[in-house]
C-alpha atoms as a PDB file:
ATOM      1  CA  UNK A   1     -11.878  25.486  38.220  1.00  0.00           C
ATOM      2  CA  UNK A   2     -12.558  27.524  35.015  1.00  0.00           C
ATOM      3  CA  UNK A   3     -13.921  26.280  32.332  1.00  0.00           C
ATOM      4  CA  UNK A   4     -10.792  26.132  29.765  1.00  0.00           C
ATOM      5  CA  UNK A   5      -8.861  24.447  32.606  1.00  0.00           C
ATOM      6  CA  UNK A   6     -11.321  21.912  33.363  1.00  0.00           C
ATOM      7  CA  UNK A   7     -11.262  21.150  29.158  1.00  0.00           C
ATOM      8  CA  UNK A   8      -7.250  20.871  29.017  1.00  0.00           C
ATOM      9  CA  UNK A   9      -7.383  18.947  32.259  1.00  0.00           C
ATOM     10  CA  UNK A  10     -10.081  16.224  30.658  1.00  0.00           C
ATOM     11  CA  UNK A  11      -8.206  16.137  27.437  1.00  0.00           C
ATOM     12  CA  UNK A  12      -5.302  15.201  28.997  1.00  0.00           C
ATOM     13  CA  UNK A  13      -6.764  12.677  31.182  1.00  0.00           C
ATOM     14  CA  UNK A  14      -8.385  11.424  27.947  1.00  0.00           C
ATOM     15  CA  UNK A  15      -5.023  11.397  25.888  1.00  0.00           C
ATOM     16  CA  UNK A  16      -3.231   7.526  25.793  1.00  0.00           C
ATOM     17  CA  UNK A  17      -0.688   7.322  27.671  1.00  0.00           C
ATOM     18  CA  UNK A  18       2.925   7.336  26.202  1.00  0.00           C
ATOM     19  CA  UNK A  19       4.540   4.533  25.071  1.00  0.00           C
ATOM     20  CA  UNK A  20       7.806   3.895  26.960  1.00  0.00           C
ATOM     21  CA  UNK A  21      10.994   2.444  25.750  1.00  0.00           C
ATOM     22  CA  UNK A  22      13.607   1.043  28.081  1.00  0.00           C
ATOM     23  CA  UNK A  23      17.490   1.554  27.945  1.00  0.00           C
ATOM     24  CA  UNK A  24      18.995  -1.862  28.774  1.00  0.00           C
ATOM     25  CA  UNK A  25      21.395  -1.441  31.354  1.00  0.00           C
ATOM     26  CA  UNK A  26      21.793  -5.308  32.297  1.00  0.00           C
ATOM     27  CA  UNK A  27      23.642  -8.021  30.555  1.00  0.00           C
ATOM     28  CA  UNK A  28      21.840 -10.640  29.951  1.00  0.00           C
ATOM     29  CA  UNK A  29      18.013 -10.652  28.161  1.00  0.00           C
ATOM     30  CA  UNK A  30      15.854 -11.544  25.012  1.00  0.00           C
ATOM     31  CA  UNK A  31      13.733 -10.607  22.530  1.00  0.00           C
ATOM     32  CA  UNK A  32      10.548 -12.782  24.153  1.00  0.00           C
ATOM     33  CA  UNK A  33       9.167 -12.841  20.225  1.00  0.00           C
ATOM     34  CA  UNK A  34      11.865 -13.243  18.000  1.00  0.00           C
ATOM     35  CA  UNK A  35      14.773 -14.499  20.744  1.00  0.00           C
ATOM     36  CA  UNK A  36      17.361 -11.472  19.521  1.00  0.00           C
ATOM     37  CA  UNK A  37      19.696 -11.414  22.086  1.00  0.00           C
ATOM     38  CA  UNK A  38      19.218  -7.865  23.958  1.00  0.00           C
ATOM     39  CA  UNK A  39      22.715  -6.524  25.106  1.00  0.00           C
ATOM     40  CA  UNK A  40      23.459  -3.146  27.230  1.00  0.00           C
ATOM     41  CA  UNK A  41      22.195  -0.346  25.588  1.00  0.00           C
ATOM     42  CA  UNK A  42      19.817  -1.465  23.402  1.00  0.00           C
ATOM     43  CA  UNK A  43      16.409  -0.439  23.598  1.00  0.00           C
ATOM     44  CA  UNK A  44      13.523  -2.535  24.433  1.00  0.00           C
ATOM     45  CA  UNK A  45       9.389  -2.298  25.185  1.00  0.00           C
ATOM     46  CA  UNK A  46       7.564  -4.219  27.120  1.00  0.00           C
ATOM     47  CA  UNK A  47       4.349  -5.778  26.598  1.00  0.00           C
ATOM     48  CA  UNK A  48       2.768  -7.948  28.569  1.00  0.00           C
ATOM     49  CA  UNK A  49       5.884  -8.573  31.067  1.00  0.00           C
ATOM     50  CA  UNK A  50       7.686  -9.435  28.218  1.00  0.00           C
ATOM     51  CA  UNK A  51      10.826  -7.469  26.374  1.00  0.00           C
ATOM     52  CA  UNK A  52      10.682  -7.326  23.177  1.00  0.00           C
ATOM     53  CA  UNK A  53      13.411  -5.632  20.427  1.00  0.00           C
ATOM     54  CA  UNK A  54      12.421  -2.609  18.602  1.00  0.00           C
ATOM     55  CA  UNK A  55      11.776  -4.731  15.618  1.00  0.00           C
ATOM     56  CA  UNK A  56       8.735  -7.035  17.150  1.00  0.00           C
ATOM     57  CA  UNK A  57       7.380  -3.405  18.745  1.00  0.00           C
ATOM     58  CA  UNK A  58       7.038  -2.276  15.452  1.00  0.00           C
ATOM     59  CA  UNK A  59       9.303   0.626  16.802  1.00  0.00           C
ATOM     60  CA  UNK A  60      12.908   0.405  14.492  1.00  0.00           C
ATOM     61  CA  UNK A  61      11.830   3.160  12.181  1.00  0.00           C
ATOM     62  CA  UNK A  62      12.115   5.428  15.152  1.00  0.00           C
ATOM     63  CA  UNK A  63      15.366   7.827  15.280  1.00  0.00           C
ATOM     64  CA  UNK A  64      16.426   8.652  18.750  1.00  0.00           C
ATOM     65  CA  UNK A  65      16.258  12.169  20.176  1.00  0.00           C
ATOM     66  CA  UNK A  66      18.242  13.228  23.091  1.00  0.00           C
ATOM     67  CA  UNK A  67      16.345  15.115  26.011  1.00  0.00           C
ATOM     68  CA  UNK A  68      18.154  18.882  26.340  1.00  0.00           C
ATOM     69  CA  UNK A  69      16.245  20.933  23.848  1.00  0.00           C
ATOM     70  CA  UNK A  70      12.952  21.411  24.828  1.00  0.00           C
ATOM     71  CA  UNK A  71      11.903  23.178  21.662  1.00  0.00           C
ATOM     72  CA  UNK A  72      13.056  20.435  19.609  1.00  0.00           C
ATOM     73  CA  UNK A  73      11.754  17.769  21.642  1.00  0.00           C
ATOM     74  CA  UNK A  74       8.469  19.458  22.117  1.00  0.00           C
ATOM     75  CA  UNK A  75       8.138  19.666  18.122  1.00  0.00           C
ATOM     76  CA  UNK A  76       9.621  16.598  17.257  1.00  0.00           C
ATOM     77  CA  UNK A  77       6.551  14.680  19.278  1.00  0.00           C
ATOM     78  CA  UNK A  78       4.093  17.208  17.625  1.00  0.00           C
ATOM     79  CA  UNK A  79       5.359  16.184  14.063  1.00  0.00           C
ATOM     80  CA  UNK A  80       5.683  12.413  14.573  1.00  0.00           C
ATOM     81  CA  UNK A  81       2.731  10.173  14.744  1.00  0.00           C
ATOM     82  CA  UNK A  82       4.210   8.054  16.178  1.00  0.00           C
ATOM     83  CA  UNK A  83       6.564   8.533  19.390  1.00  0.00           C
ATOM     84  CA  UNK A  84       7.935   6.937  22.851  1.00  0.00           C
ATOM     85  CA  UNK A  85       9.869   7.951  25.655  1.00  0.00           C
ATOM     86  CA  UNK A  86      13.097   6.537  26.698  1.00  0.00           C
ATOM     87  CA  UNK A  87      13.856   5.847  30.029  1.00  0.00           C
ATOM     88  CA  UNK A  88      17.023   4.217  31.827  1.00  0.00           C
ATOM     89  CA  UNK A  89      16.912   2.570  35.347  1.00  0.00           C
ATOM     90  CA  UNK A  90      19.381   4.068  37.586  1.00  0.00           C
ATOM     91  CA  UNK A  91      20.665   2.169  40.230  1.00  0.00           C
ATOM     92  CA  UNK A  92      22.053   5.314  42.508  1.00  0.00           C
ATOM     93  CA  UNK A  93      18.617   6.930  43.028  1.00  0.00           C
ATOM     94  CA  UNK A  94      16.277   3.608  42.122  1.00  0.00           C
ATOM     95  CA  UNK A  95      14.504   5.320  39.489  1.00  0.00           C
ATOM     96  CA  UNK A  96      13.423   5.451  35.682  1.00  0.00           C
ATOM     97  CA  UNK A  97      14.832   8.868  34.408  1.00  0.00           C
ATOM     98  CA  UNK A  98      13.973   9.987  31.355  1.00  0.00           C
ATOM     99  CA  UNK A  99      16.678  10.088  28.447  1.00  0.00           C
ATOM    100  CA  UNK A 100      15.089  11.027  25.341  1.00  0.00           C
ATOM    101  CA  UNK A 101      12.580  10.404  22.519  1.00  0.00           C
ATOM    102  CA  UNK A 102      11.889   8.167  19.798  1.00  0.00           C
ATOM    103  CA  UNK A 103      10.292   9.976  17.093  1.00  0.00           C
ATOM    104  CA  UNK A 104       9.978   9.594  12.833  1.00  0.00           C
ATOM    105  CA  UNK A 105      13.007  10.590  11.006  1.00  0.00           C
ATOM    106  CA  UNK A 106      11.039  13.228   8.997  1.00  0.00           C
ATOM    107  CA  UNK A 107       9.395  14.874  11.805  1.00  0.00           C
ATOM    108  CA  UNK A 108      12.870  15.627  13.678  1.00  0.00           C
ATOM    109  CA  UNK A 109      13.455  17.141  10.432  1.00  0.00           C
ATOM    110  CA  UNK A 110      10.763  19.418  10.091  1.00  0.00           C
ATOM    111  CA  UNK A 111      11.267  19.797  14.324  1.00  0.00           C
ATOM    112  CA  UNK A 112      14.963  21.040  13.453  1.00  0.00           C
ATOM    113  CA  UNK A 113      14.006  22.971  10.689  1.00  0.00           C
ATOM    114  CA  UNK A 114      11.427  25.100  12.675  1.00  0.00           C
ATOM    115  CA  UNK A 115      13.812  25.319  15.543  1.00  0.00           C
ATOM    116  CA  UNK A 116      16.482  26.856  13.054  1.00  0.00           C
ATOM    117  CA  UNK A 117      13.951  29.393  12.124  1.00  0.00           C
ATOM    118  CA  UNK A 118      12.673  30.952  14.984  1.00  0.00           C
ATOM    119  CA  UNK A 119      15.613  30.563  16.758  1.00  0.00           C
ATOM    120  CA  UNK A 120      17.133  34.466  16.975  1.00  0.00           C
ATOM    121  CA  UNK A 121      13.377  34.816  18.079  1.00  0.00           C
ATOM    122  CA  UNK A 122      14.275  32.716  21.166  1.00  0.00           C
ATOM    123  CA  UNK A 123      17.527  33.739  21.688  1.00  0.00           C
ATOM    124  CA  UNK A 124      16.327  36.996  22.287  1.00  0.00           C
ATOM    125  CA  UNK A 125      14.041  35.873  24.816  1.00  0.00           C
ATOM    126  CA  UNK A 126      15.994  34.085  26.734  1.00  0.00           C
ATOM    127  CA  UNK A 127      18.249  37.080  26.895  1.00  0.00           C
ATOM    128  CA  UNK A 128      14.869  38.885  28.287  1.00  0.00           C
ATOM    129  CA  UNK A 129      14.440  36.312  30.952  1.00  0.00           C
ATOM    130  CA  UNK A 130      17.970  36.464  31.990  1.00  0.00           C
ATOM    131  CA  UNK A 131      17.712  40.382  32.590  1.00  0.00           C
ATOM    132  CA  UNK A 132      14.480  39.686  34.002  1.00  0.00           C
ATOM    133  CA  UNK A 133      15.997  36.919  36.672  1.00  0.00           C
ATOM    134  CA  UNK A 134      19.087  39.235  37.727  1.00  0.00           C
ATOM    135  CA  UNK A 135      16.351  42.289  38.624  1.00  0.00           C
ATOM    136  CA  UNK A 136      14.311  39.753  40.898  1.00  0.00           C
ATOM    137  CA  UNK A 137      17.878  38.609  42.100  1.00  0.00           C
ATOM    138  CA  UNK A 138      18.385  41.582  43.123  1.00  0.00           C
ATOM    139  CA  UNK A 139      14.880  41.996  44.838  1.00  0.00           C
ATOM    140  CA  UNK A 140      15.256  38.919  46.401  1.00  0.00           C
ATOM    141  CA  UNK A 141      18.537  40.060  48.114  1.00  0.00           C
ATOM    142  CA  UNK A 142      17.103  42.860  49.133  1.00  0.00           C
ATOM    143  CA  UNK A 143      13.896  41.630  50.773  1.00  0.00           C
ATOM    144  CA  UNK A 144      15.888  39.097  52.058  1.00  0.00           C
ATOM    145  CA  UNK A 145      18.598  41.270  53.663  1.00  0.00           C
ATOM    146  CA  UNK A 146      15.815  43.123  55.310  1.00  0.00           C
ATOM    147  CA  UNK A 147      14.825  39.990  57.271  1.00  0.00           C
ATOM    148  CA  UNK A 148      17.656  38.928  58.411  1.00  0.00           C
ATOM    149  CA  UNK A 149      17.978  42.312  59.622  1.00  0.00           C
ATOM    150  CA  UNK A 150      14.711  42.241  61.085  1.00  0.00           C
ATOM    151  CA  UNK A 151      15.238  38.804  62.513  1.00  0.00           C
ATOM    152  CA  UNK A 152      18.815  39.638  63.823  1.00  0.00           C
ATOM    153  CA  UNK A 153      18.845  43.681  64.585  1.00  0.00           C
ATOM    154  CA  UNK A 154      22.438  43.368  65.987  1.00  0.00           C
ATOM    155  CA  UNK A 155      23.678  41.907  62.912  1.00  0.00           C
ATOM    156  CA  UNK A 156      25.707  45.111  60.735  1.00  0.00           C
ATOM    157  CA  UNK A 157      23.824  45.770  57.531  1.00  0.00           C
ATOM    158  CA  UNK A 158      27.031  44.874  55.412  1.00  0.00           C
ATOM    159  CA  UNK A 159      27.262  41.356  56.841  1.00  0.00           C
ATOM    160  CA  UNK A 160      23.427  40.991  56.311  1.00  0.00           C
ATOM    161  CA  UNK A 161      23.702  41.792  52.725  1.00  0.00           C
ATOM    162  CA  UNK A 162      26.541  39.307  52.577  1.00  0.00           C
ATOM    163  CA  UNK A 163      24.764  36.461  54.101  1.00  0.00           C
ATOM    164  CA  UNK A 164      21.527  37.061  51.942  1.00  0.00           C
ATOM    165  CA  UNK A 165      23.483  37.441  48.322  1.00  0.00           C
ATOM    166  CA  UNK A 166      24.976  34.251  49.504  1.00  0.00           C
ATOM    167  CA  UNK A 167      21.972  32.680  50.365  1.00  0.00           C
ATOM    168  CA  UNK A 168      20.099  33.578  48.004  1.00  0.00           C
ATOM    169  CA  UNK A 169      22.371  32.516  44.960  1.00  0.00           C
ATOM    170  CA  UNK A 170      20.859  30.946  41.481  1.00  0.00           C
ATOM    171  CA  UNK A 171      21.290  27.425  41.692  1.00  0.00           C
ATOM    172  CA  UNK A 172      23.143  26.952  44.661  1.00  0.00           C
ATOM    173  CA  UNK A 173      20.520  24.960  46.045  1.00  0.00           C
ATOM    174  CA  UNK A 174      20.428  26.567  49.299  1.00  0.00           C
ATOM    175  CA  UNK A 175      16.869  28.632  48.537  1.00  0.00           C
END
């Protein structure tokens, strides 16, 4: 491992851990401090095997930032000193999944306000990438078509490239 992996990897094995705020998705709970009653939807941390409100965390200064834009999100946590991840439970795949952020006011300010001025910058990169995807697309189909060929020599060359532009479609899930 080189050198300035080996220093990111240690700094981030060195870095706290995130703290993690939980969507409440039961009825019934409370604060374990203060005895707030904790309905659906609110958010609560846990210390200790306890839940406590936002309030006894010392966390209800915190605005809530919903995951999407990674930009944002990504600056947002850079600006705030302060920050937690929100997760929900959910039942259909019995797993935490992440929903967002809890970050200071004033940094999702000065997060929005650097995302509003660089964004033609990465508008016109993604526009790059998306050229750049259809091209190895295209490759794709091509190398692909060749194998099936190659795999299959009887099959015609127009029902090859068929079968590999339908295989190989973006986000089909089937590659």
């Amino acid at each position: 491992m080189s050198e300035p992996s080996r220093s990111g990897l240690q700094e981030r094995l060195n870095r706290a851990p995130d703290l993690v705020v939980f969507e409440k998705v039961s009825e019934e709970g409370k604060c374990s401090e203060c005895g707030a009653e904790l309905v659906r939807g609110d958010y609560l941390s846990m210390e200790k095997g306890q839940p406590l409100c936002l309030v006894c965390a010392d966390l209800d200064h915190l605005v809530f930032l919903p995951a999407g834009d990674m930009a944002l999100s990504r600056r947002a946590r850079k600006h705030s000193l302060l920050s937690a991840v929100v997760v929900r439970f959910s039942r259909t795949r019995k797993r935490y999944e992440r929903q967002g952020l809890l970050v200071a006011a004033e940094a999702l300010d000065k997060a929005e306000d650097e995302c509003a001025a660089d964004a033609p910058e990465r508008a016109a990169g993604r526009k790059l990438a998306a050229v750049r995807r259809v091209d190895e697309d295209r490759e794709f189909v091509v190398a692909m078509t060749k194998e099936i060929l190659g795999q299959y020599p009887a099959c015609p060359a127009d029902e090859a490239g068929r079968i590999a532009a339908h295989t190989a479609r973006r986000g089909s899930g089937r590659v």
